[in-house]
PDB file of N, CA and C in Angstrom:
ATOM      1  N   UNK A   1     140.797  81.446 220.855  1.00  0.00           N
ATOM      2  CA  UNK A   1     142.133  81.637 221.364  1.00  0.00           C
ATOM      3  C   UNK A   1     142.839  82.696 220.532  1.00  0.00           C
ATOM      4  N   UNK A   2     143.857  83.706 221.216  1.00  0.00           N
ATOM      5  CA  UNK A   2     144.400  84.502 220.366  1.00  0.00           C
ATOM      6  C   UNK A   2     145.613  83.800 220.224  1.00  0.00           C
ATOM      7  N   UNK A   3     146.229  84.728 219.434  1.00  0.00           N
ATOM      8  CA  UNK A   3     147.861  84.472 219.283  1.00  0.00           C
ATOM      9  C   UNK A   3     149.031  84.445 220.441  1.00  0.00           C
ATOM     10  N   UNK A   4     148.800  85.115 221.443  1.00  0.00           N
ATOM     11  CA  UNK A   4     149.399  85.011 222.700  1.00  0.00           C
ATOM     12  C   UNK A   4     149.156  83.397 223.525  1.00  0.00           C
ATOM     13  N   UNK A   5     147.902  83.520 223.592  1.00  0.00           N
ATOM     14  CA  UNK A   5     147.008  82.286 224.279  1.00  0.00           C
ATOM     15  C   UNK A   5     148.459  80.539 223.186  1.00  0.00           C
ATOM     16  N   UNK A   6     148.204  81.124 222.425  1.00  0.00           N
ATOM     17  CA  UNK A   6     148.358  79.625 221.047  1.00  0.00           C
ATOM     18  C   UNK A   6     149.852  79.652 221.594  1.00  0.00           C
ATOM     19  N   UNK A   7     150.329  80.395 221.472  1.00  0.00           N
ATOM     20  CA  UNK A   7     152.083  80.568 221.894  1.00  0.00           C
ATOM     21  C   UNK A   7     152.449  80.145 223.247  1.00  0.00           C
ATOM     22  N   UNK A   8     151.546  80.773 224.208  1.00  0.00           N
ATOM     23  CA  UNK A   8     151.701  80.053 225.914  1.00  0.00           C
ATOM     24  C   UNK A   8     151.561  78.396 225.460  1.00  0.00           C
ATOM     25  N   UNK A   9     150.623  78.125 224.683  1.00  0.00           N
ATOM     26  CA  UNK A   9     150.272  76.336 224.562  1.00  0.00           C
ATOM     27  C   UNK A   9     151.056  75.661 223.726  1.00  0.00           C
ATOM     28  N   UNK A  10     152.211  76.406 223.351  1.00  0.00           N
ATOM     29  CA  UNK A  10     153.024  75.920 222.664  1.00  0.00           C
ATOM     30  C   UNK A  10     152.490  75.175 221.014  1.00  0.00           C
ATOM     31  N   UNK A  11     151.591  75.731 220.632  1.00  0.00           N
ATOM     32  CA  UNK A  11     150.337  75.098 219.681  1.00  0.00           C
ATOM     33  C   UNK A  11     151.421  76.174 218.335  1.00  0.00           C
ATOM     34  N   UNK A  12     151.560  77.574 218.503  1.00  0.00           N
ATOM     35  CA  UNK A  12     152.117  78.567 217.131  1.00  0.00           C
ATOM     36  C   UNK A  12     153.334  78.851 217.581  1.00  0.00           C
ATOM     37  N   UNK A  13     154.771  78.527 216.716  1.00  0.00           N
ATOM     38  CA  UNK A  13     155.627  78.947 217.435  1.00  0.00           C
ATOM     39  C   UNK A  13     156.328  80.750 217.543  1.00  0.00           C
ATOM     40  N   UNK A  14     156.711  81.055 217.935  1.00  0.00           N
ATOM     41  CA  UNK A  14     157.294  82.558 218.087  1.00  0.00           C
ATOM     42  C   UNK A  14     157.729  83.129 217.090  1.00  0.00           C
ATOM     43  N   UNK A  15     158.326  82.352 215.955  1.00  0.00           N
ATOM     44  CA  UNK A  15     158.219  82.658 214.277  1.00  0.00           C
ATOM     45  C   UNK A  15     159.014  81.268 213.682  1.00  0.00           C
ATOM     46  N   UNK A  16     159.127  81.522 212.686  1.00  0.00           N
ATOM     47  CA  UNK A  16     159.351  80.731 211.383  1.00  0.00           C
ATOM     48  C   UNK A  16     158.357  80.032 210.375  1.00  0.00           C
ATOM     49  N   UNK A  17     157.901  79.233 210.494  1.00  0.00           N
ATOM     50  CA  UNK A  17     157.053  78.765 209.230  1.00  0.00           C
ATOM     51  C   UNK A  17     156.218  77.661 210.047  1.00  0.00           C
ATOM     52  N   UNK A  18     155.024  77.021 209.377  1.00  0.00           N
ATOM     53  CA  UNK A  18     154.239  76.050 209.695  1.00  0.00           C
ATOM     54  C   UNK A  18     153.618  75.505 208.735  1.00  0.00           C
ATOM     55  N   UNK A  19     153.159  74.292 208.784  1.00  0.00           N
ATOM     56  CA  UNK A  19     152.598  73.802 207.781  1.00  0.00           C
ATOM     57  C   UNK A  19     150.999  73.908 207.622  1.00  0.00           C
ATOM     58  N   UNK A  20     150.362  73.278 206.270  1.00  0.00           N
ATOM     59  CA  UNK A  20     149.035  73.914 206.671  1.00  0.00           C
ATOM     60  C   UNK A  20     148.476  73.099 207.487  1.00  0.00           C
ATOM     61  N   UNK A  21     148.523  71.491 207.875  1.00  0.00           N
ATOM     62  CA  UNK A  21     148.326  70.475 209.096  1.00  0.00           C
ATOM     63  C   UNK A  21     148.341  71.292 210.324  1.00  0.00           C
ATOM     64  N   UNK A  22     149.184  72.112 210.674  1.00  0.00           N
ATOM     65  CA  UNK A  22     149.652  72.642 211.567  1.00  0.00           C
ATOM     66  C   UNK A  22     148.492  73.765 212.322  1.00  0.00           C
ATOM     67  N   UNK A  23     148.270  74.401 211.171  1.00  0.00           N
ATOM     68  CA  UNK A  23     147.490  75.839 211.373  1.00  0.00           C
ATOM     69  C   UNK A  23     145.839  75.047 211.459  1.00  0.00           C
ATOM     70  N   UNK A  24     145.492  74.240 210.240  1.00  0.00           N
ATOM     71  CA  UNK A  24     143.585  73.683 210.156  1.00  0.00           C
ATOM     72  C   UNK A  24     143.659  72.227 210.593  1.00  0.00           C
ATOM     73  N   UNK A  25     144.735  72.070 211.853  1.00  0.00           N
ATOM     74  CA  UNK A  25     144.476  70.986 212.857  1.00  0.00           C
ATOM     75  C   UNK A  25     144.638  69.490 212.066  1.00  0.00           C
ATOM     76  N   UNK A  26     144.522  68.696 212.536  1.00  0.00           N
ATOM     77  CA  UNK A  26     144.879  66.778 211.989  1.00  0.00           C
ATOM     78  C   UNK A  26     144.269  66.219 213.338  1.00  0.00           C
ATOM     79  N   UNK A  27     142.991  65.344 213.181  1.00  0.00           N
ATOM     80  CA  UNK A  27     142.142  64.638 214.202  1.00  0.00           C
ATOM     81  C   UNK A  27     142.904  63.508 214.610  1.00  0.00           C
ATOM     82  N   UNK A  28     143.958  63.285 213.389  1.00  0.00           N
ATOM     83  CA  UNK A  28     144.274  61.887 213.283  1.00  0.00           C
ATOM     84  C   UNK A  28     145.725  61.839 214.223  1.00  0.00           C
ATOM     85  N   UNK A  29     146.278  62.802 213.647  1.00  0.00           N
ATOM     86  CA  UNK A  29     147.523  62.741 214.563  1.00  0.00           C
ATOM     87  C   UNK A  29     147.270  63.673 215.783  1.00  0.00           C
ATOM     88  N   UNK A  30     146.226  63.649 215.985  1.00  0.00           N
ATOM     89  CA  UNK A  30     146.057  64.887 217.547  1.00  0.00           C
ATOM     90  C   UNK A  30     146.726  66.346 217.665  1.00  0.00           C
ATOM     91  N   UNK A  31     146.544  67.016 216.501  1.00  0.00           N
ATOM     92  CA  UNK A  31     146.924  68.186 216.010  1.00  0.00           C
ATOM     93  C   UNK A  31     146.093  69.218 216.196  1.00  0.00           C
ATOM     94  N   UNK A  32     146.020  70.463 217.536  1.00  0.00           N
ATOM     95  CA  UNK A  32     144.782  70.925 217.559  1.00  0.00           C
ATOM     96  C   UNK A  32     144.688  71.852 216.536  1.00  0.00           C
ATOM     97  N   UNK A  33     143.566  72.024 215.690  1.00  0.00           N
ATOM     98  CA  UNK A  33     143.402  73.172 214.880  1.00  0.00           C
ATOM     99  C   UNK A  33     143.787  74.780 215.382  1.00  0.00           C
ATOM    100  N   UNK A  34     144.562  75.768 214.551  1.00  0.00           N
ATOM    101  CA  UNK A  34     144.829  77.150 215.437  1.00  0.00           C
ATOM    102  C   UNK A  34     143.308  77.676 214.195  1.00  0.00           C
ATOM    103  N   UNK A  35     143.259  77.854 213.217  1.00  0.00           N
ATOM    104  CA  UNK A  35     141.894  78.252 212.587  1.00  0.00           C
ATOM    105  C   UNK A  35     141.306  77.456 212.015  1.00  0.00           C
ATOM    106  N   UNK A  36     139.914  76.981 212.868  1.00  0.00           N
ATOM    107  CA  UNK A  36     139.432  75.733 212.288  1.00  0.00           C
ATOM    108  C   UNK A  36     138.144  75.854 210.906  1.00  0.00           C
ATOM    109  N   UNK A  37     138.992  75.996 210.391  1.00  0.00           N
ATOM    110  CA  UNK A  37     137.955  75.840 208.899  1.00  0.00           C
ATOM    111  C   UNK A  37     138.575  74.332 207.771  1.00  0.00           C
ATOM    112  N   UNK A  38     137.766  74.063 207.022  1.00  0.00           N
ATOM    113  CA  UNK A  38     138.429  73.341 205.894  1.00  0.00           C
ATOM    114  C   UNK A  38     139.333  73.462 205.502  1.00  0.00           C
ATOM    115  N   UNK A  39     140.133  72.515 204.855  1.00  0.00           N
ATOM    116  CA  UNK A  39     141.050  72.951 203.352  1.00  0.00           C
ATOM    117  C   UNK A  39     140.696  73.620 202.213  1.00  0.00           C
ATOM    118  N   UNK A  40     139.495  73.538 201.529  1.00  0.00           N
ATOM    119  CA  UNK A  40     138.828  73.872 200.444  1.00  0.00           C
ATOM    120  C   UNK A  40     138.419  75.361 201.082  1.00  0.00           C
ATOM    121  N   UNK A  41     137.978  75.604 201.860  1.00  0.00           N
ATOM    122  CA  UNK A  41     137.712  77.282 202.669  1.00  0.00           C
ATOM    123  C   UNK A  41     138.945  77.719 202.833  1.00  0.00           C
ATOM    124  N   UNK A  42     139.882  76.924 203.113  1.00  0.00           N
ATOM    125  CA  UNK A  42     141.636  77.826 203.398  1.00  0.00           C
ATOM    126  C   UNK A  42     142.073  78.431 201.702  1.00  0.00           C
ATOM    127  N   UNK A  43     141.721  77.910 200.849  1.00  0.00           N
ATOM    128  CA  UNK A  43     142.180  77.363 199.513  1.00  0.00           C
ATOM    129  C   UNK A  43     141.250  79.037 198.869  1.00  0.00           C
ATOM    130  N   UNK A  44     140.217  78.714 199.068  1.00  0.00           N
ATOM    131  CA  UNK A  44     139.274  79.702 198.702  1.00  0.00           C
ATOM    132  C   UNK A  44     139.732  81.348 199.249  1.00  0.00           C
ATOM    133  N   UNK A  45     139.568  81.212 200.773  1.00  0.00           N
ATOM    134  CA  UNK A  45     140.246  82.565 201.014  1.00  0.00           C
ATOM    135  C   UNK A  45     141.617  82.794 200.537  1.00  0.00           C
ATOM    136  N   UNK A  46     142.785  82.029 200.543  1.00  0.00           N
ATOM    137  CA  UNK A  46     143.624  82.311 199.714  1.00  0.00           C
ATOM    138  C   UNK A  46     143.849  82.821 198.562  1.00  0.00           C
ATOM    139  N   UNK A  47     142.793  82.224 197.570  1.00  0.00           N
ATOM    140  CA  UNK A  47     142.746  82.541 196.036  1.00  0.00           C
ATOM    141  C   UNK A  47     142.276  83.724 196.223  1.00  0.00           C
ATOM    142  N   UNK A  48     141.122  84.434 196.690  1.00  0.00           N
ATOM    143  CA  UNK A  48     140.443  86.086 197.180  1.00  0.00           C
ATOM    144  C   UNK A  48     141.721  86.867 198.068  1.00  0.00           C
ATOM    145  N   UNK A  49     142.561  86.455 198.292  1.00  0.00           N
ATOM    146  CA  UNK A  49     143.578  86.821 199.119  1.00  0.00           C
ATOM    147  C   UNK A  49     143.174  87.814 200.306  1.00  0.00           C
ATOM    148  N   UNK A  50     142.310  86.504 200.883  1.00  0.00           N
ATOM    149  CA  UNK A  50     142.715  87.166 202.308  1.00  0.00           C
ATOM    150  C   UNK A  50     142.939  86.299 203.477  1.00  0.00           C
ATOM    151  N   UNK A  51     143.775  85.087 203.198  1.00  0.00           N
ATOM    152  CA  UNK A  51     144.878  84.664 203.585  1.00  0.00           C
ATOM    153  C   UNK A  51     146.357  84.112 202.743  1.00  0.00           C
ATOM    154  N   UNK A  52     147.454  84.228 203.423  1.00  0.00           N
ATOM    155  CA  UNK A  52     148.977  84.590 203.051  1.00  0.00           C
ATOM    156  C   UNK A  52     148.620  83.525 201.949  1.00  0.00           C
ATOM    157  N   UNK A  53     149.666  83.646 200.649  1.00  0.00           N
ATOM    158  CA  UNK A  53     150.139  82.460 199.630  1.00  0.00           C
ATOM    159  C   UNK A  53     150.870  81.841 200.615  1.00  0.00           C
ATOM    160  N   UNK A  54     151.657  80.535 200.035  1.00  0.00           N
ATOM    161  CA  UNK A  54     152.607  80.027 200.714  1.00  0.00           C
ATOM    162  C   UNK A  54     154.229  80.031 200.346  1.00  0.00           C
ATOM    163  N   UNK A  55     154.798  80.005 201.632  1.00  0.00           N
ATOM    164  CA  UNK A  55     156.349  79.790 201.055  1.00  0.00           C
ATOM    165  C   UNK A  55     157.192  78.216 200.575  1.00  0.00           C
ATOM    166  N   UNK A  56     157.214  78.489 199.466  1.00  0.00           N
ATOM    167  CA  UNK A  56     157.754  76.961 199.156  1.00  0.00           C
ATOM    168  C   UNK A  56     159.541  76.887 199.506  1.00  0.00           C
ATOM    169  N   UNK A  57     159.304  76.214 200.654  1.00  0.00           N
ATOM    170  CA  UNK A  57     160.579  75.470 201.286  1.00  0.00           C
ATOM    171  C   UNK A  57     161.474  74.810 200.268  1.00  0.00           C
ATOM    172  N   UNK A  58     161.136  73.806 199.405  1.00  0.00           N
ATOM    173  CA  UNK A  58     161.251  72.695 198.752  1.00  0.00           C
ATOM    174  C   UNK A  58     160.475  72.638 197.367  1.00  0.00           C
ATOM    175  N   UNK A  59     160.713  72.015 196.452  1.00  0.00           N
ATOM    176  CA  UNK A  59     159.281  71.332 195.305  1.00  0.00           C
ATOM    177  C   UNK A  59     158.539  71.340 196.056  1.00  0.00           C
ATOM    178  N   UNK A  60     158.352  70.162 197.085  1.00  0.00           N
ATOM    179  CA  UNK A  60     156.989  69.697 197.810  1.00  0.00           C
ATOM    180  C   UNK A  60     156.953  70.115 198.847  1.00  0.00           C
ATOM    181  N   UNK A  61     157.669  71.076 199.339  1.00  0.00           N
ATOM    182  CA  UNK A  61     156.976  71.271 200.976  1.00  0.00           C
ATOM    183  C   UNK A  61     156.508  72.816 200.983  1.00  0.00           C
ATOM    184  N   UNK A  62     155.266  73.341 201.004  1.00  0.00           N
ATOM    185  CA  UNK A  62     154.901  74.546 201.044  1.00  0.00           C
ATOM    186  C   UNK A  62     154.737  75.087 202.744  1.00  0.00           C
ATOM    187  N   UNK A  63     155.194  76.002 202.780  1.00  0.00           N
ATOM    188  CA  UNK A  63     154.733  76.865 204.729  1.00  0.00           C
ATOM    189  C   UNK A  63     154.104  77.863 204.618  1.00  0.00           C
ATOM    190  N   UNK A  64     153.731  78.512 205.360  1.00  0.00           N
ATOM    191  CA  UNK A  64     153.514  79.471 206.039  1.00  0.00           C
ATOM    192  C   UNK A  64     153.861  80.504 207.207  1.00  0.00           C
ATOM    193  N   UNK A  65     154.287  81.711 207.005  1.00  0.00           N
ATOM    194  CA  UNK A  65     155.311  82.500 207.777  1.00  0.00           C
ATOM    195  C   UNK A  65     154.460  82.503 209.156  1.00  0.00           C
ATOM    196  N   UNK A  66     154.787  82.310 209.991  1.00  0.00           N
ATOM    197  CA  UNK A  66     153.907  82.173 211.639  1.00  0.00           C
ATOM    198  C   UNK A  66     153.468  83.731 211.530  1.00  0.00           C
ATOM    199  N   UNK A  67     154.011  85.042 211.208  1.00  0.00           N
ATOM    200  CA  UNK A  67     153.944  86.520 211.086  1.00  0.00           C
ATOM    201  C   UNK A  67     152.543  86.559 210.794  1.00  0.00           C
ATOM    202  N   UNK A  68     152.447  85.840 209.145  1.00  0.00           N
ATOM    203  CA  UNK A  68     151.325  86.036 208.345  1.00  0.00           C
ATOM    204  C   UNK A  68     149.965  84.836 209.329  1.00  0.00           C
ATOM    205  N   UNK A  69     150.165  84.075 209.684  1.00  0.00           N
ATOM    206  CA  UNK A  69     149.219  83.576 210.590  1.00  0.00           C
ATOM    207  C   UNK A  69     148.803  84.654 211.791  1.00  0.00           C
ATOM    208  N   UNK A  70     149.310  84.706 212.567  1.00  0.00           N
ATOM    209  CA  UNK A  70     149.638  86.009 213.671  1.00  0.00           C
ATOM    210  C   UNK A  70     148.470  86.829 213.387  1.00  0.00           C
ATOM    211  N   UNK A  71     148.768  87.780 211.590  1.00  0.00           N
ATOM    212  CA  UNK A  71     148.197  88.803 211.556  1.00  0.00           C
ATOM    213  C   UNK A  71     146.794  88.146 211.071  1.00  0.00           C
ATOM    214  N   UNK A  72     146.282  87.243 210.704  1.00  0.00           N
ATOM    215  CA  UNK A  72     144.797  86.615 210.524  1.00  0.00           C
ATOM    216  C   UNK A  72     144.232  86.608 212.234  1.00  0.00           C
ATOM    217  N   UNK A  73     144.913  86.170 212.295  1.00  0.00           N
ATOM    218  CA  UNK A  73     143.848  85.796 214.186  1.00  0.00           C
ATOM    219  C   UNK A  73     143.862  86.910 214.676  1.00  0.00           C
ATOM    220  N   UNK A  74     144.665  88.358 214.650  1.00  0.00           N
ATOM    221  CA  UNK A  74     144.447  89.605 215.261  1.00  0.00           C
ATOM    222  C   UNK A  74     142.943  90.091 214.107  1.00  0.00           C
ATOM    223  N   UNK A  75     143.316  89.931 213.191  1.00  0.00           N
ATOM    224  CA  UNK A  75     142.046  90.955 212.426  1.00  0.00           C
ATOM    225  C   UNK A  75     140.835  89.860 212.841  1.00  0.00           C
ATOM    226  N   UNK A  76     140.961  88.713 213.272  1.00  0.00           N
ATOM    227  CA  UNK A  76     139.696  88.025 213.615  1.00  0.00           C
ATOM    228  C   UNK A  76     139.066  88.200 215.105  1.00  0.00           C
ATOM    229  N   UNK A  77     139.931  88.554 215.912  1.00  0.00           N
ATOM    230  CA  UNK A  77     138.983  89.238 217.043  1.00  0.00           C
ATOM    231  C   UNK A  77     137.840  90.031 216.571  1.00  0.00           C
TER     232      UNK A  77
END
């Protein structure tokens, strides 16, 4: 699915932030994955940076800019 596709399904929203549940899916709460890899593989490409750090909202709540998601799924076509 691209980024257009995820946005018609109401799955990525049009901008602001997301969590990482959000983006590598939750089986449990019926959360579909938008890039389905691990946590420990999200964690990894992060540290090599070649996916976004995160924005810390809060102490405890870290996001992710929907922009910087966006531009991963275009360079992954």
């Amino acid at each position: 699915m691209d980024a257009d596709e995820l946005i018609a399904k109401n799955i990525l929203p049009e901008s602001g932030f997301v969590r990482l549940s959000q983006i590598l899916g939750n089986k449990r709460k019926g959360i579909p994955a938008i890039i389905p890899i691990s946590r420990s593989s999200w964690y990894s490409k992060q540290k090599l940076g070649l996916f976004p750090k995160p924005v810390m909202l809060t102490s405890r709540c870290a996001c992710y800019r929907v922009e910087d998601i966006r531009a991963i799924l275009t360079v992954k076509k």
